[in-house]
C-alpha atoms as a PDB file:
ATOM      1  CA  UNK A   1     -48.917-101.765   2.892  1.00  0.00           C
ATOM      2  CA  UNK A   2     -52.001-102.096   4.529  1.00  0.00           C
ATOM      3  CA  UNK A   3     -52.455 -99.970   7.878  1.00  0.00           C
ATOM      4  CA  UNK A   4     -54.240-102.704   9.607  1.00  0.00           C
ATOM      5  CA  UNK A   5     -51.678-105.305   9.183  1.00  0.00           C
ATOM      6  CA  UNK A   6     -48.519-102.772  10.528  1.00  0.00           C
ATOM      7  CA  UNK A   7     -50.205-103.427  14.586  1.00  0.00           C
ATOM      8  CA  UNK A   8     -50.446-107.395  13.626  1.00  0.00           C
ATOM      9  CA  UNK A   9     -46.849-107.492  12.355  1.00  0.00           C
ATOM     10  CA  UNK A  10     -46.056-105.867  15.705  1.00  0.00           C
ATOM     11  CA  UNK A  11     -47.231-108.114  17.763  1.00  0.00           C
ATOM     12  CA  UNK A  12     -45.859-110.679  16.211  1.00  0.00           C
ATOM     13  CA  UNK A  13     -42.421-109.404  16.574  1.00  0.00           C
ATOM     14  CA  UNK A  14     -43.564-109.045  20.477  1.00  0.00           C
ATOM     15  CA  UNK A  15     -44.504-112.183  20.295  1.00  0.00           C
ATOM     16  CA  UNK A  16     -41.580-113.719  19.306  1.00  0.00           C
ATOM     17  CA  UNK A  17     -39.418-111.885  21.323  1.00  0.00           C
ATOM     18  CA  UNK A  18     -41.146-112.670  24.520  1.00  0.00           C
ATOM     19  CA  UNK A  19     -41.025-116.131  23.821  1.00  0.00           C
ATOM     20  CA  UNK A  20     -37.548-115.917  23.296  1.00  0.00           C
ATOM     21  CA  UNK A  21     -36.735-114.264  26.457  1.00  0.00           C
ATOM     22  CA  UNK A  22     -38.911-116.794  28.103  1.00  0.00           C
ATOM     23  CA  UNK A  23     -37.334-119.661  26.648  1.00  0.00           C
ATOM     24  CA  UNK A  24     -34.556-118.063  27.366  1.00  0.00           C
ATOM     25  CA  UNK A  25     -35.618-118.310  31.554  1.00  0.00           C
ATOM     26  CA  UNK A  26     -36.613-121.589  31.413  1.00  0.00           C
ATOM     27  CA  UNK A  27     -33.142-122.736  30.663  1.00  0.00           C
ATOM     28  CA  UNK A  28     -31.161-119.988  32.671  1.00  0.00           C
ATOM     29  CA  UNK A  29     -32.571-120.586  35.686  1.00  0.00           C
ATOM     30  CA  UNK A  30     -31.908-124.689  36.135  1.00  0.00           C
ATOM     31  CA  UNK A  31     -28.495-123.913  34.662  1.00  0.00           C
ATOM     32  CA  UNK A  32     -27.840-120.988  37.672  1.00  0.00           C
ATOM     33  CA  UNK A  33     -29.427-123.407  39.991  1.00  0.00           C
ATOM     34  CA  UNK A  34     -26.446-126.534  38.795  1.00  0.00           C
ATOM     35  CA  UNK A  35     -24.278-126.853  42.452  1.00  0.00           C
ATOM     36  CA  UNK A  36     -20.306-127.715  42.486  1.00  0.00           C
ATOM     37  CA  UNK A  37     -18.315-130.316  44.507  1.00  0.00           C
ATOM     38  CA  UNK A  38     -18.970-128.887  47.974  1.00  0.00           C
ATOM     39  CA  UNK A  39     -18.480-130.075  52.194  1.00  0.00           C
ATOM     40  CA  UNK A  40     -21.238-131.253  54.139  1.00  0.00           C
ATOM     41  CA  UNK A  41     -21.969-129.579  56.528  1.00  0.00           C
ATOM     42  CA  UNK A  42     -20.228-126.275  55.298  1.00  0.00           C
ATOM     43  CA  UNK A  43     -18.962-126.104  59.147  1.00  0.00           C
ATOM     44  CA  UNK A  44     -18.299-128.066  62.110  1.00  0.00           C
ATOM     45  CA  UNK A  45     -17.280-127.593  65.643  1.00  0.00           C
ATOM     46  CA  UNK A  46     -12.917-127.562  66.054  1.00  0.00           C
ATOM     47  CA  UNK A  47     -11.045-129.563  68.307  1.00  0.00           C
ATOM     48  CA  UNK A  48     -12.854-133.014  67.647  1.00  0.00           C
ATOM     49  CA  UNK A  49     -13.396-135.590  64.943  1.00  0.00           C
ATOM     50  CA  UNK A  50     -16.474-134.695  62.871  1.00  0.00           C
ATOM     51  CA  UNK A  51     -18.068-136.593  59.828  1.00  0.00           C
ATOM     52  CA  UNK A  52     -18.379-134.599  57.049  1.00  0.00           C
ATOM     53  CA  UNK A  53     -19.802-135.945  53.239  1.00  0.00           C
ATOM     54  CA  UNK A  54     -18.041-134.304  49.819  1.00  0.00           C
ATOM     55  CA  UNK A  55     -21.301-133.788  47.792  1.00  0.00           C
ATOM     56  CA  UNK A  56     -20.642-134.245  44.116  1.00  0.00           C
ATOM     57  CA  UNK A  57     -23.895-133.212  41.402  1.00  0.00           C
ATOM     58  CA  UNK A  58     -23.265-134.710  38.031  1.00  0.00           C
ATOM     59  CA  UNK A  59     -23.179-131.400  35.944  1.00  0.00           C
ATOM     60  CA  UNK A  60     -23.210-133.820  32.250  1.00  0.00           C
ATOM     61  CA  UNK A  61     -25.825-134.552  30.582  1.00  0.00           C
ATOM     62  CA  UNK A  62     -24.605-137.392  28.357  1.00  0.00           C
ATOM     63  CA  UNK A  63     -21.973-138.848  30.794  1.00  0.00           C
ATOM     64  CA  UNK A  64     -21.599-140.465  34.522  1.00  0.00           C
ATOM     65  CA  UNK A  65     -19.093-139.439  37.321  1.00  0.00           C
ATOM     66  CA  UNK A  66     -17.142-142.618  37.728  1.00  0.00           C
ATOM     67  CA  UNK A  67     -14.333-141.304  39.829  1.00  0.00           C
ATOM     68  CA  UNK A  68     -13.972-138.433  43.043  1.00  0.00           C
ATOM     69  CA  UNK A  69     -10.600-137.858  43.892  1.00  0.00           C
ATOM     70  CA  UNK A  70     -10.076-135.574  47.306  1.00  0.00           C
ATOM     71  CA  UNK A  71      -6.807-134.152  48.257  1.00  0.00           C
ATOM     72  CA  UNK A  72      -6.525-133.328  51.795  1.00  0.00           C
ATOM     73  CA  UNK A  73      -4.781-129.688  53.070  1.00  0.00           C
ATOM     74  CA  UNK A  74      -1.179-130.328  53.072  1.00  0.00           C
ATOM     75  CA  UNK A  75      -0.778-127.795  55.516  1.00  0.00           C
ATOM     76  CA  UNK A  76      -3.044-128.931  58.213  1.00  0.00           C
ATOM     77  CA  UNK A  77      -2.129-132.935  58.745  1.00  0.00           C
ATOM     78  CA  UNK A  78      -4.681-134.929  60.025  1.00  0.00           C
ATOM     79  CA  UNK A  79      -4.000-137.746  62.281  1.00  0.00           C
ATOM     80  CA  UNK A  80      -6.619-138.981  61.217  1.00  0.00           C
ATOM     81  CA  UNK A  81      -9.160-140.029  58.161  1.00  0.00           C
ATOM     82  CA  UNK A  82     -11.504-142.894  58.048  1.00  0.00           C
ATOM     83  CA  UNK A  83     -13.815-143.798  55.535  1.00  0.00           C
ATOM     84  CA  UNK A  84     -16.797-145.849  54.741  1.00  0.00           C
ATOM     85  CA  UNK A  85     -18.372-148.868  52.774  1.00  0.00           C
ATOM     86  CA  UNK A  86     -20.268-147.396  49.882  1.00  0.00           C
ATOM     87  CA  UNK A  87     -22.294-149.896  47.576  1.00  0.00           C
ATOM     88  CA  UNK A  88     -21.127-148.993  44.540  1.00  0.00           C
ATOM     89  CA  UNK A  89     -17.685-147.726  44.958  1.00  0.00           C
ATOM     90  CA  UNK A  90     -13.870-148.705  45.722  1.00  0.00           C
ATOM     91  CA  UNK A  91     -12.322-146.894  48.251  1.00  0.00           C
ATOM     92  CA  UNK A  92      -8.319-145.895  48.282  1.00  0.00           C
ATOM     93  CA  UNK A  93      -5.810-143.943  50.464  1.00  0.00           C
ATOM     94  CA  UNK A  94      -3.018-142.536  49.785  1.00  0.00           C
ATOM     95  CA  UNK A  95      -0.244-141.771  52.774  1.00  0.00           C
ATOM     96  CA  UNK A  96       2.637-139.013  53.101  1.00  0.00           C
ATOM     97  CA  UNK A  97       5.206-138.990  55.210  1.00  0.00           C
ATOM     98  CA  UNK A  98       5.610-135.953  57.522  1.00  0.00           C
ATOM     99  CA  UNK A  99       8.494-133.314  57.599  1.00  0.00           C
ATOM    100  CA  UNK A 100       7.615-132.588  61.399  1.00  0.00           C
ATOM    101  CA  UNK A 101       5.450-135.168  63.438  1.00  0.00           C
ATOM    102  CA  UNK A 102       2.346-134.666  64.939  1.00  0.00           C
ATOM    103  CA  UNK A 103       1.037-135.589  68.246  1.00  0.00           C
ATOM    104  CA  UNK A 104      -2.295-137.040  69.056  1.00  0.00           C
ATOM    105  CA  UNK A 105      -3.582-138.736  72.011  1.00  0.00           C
ATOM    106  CA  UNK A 106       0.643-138.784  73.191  1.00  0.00           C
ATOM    107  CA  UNK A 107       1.305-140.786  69.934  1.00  0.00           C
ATOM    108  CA  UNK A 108       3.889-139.598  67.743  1.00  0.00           C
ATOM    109  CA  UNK A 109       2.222-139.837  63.809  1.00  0.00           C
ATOM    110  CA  UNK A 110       4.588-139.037  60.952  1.00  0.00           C
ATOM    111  CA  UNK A 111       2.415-140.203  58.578  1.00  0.00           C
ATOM    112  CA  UNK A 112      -1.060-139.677  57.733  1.00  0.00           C
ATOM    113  CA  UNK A 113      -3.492-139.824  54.318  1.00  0.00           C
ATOM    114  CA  UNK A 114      -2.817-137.420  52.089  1.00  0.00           C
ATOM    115  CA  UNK A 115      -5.410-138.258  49.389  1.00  0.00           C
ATOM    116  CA  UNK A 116      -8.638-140.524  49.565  1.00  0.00           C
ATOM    117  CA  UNK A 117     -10.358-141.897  45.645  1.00  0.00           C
ATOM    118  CA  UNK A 118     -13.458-143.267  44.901  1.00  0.00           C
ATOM    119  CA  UNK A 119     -13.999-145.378  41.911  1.00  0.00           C
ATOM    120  CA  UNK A 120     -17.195-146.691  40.504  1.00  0.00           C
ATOM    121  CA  UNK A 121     -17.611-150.364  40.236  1.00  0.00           C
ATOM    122  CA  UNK A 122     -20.866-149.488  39.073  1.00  0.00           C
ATOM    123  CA  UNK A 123     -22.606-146.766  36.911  1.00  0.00           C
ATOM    124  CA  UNK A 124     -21.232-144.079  39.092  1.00  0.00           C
ATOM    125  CA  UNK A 125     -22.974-140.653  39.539  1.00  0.00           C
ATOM    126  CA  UNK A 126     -25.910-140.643  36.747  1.00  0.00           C
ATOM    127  CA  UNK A 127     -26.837-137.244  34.991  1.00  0.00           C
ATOM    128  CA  UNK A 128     -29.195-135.150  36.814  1.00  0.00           C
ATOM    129  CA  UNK A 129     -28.546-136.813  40.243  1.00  0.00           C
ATOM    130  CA  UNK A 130     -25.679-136.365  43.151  1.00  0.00           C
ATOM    131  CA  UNK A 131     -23.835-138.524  45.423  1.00  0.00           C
ATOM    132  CA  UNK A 132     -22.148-137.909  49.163  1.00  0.00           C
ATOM    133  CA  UNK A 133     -18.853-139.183  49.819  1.00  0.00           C
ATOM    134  CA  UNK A 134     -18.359-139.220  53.409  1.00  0.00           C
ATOM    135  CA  UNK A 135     -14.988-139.013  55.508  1.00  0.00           C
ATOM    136  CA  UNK A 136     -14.307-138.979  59.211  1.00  0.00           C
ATOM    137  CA  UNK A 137     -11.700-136.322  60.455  1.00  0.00           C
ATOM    138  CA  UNK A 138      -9.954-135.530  63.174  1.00  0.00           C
ATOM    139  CA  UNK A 139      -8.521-134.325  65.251  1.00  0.00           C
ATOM    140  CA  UNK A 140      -9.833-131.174  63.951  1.00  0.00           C
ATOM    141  CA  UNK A 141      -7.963-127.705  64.226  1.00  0.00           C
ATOM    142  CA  UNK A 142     -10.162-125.040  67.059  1.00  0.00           C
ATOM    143  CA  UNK A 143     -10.680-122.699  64.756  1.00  0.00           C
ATOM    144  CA  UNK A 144      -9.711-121.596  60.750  1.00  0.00           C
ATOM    145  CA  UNK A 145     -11.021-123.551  57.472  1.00  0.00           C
ATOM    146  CA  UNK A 146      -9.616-126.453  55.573  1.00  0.00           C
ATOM    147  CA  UNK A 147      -9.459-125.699  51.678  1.00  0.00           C
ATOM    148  CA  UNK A 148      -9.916-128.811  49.636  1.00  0.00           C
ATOM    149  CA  UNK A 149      -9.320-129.961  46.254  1.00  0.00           C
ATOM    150  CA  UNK A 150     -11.466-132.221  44.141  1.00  0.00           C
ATOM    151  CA  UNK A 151     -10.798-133.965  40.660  1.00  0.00           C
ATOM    152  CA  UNK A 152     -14.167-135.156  39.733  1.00  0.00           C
ATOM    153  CA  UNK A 153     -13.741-137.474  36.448  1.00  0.00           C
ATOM    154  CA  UNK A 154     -16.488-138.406  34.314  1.00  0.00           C
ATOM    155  CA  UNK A 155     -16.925-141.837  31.991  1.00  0.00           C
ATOM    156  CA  UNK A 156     -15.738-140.158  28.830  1.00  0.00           C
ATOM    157  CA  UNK A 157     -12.685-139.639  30.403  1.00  0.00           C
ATOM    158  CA  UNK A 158     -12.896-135.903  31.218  1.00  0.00           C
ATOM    159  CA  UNK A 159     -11.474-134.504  34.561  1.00  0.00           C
ATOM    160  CA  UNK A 160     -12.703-131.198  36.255  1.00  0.00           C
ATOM    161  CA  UNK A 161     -10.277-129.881  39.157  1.00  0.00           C
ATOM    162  CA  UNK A 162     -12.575-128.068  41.943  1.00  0.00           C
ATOM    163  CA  UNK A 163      -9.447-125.877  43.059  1.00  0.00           C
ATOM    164  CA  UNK A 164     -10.139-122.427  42.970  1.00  0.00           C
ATOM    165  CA  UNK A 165     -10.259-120.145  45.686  1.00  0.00           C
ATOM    166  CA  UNK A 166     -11.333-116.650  45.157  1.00  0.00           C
ATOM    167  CA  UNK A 167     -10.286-113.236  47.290  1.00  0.00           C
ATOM    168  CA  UNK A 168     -11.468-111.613  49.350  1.00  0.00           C
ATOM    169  CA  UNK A 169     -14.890-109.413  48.069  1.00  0.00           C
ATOM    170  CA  UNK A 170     -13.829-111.858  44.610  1.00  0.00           C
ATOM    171  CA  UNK A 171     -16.978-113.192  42.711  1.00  0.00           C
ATOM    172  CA  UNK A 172     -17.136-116.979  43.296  1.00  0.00           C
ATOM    173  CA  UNK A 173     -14.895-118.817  40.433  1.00  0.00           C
ATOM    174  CA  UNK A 174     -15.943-121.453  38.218  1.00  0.00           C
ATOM    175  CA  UNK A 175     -14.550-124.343  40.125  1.00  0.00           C
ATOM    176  CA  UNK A 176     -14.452-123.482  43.233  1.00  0.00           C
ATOM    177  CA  UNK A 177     -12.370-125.825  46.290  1.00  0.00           C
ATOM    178  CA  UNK A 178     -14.501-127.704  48.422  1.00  0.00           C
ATOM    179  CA  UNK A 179     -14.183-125.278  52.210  1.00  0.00           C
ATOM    180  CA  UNK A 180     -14.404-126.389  55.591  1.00  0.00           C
ATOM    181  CA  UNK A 181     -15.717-124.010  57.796  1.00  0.00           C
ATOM    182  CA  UNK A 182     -14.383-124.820  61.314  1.00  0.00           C
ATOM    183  CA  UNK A 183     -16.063-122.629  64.443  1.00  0.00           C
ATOM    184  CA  UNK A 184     -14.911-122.206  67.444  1.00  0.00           C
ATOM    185  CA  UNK A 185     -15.644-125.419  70.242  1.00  0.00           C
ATOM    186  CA  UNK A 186     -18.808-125.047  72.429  1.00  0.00           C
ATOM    187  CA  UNK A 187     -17.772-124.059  75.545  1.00  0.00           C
ATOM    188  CA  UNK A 188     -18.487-126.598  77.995  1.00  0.00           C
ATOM    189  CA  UNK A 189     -21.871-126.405  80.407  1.00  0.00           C
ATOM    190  CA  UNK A 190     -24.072-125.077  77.511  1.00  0.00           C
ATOM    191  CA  UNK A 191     -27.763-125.558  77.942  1.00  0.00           C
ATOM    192  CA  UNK A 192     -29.318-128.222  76.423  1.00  0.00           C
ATOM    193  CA  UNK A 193     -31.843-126.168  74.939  1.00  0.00           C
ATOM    194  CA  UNK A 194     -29.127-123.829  72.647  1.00  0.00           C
ATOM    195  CA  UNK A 195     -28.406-127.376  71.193  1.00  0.00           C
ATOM    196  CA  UNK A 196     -32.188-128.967  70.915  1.00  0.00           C
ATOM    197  CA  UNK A 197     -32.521-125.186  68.593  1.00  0.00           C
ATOM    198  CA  UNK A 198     -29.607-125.574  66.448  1.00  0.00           C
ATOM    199  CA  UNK A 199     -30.579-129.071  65.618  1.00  0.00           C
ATOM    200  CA  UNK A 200     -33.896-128.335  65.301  1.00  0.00           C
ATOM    201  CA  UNK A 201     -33.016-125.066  63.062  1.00  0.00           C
ATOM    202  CA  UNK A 202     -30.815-127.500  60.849  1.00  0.00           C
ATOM    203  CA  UNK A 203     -33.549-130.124  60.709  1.00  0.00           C
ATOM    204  CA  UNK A 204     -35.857-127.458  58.953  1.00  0.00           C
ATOM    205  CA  UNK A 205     -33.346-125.922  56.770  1.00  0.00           C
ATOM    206  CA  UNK A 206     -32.902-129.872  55.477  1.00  0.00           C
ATOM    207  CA  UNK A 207     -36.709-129.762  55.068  1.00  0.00           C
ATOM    208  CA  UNK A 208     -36.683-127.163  53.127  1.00  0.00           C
ATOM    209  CA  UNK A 209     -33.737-128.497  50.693  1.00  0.00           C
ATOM    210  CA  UNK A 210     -35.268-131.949  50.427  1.00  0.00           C
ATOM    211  CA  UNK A 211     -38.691-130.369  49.224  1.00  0.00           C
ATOM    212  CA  UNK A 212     -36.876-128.508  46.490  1.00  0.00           C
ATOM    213  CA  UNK A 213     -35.688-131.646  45.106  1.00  0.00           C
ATOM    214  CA  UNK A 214     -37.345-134.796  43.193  1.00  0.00           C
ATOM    215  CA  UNK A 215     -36.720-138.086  43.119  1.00  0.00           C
ATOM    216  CA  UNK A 216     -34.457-138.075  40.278  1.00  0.00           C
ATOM    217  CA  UNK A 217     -31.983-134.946  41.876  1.00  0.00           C
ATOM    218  CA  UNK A 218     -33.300-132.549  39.443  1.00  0.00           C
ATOM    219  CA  UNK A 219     -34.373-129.144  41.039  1.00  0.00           C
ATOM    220  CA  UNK A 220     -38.161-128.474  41.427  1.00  0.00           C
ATOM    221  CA  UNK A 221     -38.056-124.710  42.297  1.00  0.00           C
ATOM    222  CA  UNK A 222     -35.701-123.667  39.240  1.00  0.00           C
ATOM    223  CA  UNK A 223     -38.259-125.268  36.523  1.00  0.00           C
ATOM    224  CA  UNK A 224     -41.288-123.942  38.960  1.00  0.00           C
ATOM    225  CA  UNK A 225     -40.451-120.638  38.359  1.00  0.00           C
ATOM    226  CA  UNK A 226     -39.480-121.023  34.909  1.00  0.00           C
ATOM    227  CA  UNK A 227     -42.542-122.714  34.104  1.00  0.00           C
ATOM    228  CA  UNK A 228     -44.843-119.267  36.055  1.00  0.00           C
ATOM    229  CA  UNK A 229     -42.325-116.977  33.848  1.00  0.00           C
ATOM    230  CA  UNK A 230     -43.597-119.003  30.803  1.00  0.00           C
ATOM    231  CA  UNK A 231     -47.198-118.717  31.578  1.00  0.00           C
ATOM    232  CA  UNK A 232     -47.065-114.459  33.040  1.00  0.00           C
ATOM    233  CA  UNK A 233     -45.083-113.569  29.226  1.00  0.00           C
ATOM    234  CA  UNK A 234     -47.949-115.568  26.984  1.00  0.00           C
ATOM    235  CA  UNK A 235     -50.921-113.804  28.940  1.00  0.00           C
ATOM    236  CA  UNK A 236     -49.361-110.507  28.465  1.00  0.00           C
ATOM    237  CA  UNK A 237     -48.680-111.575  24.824  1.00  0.00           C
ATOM    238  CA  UNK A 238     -52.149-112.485  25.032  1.00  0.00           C
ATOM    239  CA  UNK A 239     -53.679-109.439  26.090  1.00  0.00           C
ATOM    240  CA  UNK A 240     -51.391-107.846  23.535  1.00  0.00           C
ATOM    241  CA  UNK A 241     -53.044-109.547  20.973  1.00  0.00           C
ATOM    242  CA  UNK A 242     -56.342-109.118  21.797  1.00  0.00           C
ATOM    243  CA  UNK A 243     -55.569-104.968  22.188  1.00  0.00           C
ATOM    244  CA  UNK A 244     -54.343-105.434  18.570  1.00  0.00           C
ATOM    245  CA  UNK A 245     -57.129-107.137  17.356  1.00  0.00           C
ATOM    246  CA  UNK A 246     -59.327-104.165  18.833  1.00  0.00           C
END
């Protein structure tokens, strides 16, 4: 074997192993970046009715989601849930009936909605994009977390239960429940100008999320930086090459 072909043969196998691993990144990293069925907001004041939106991603590439069904906490009744016109969709409660009766406003409610389903009448939730399901709830507890569950059901017929709900320290598990963070009420006579922050805090960090996002509800900054990981492995393979040649 020629000694001027061994350094050639070895940067070929570079070569191909580097593209490899950087194929490899350019899939990895829109896959880490795919999102489950989550609340938004993630928290809300307690004690008061509050609008919050069940954001679903379509996680398929070769199917639509055609049907969101959300199951409230059994444990924490809710005197009440509303819900809204969406173009698109057919909206459904379901109602329990309550053990123990719960008071709001001095009325005596021993029922309330138990589940709420959305159905496409439409194409649904298309690959690649995401839609927000929004629900008004109240009276909210002061303080603690509601724990969700979602069955998200796609047009081939398969269902994925977002139930999960890891311990403590846990690493976060595959299909995690949708979580309702709920703080503590603001106590009354604080400034104006502690709100006019938050709100302005949250209309940056919605800045920033709607800039990382296209048109179509695929993420930008995922194939950004798998596209710069492409091009940093073929110069080095580059300059490899060229020390071979040398």
């Amino acid at each position: 074997m020629s000694i001027l072909k061994m350094p050639v043969r070895r940067t070929a196998t570079r070569l191909a192993v580097a593209l490899t691993a950087a194929g490899a990144a350019v899939v990895a990293l829109p896959l880490a970046a795919q999102a489950h069925v989550e609340v938004q907001p993630g928290a809300v004041p307690g004690g008061d009715f509050s609008v919050v939106a069940f954001r679903v991603p379509n996680e398929r590439d070769d199917a639509s989601t055609t049907k969101l069904r959300v199951i409230l906490p059994p444990k924490t009744p809710l005197g009440s849930v509303q819900t809204t016109a969406m173009p698109g969709w057919k909206v459904q409660t379901a109602t329990r009936k309550l053990a123990k009766p719960i008071e709001m406003f001095g009325a005596k409610l021993d029922r309330v909605v138990s589940q709420v389903t959305w159905t496409a009448t439409q194409g649904g939730v298309r690959p690649g994009q995401f839609q927000d399901f929004e629900l008004s709830l109240g009276q909210l507890p002061k303080s603690g977390k509601l724990t969700f569950t979602a069955v998200q059901t796609y047009s081939g017929g398969e269902q994925v239960l977002w139930n999960e709900v890891s311990a403590d320290g846990a690493a976060e598990p595959e299909h995690p429940a949708p979580t309702l963070e709920i703080t503590a009420p603001a106590e009354e006579g604080s400034s104006a100008t502690e709100q006019t922050s938050a709100d302005s805090s949250n209309a940056q960090q919605s800045n920033v999320a709607a800039s990382s996002t296209d048109d179509g509800g695929v993420p930008v900054l995922p194939t950004v930086l798998s596209s710069a990981a492409l091009i940093v492995a073929l110069g080095a393979l580059a300059l490899a090459w060229r020390r071979s040649r040398g």
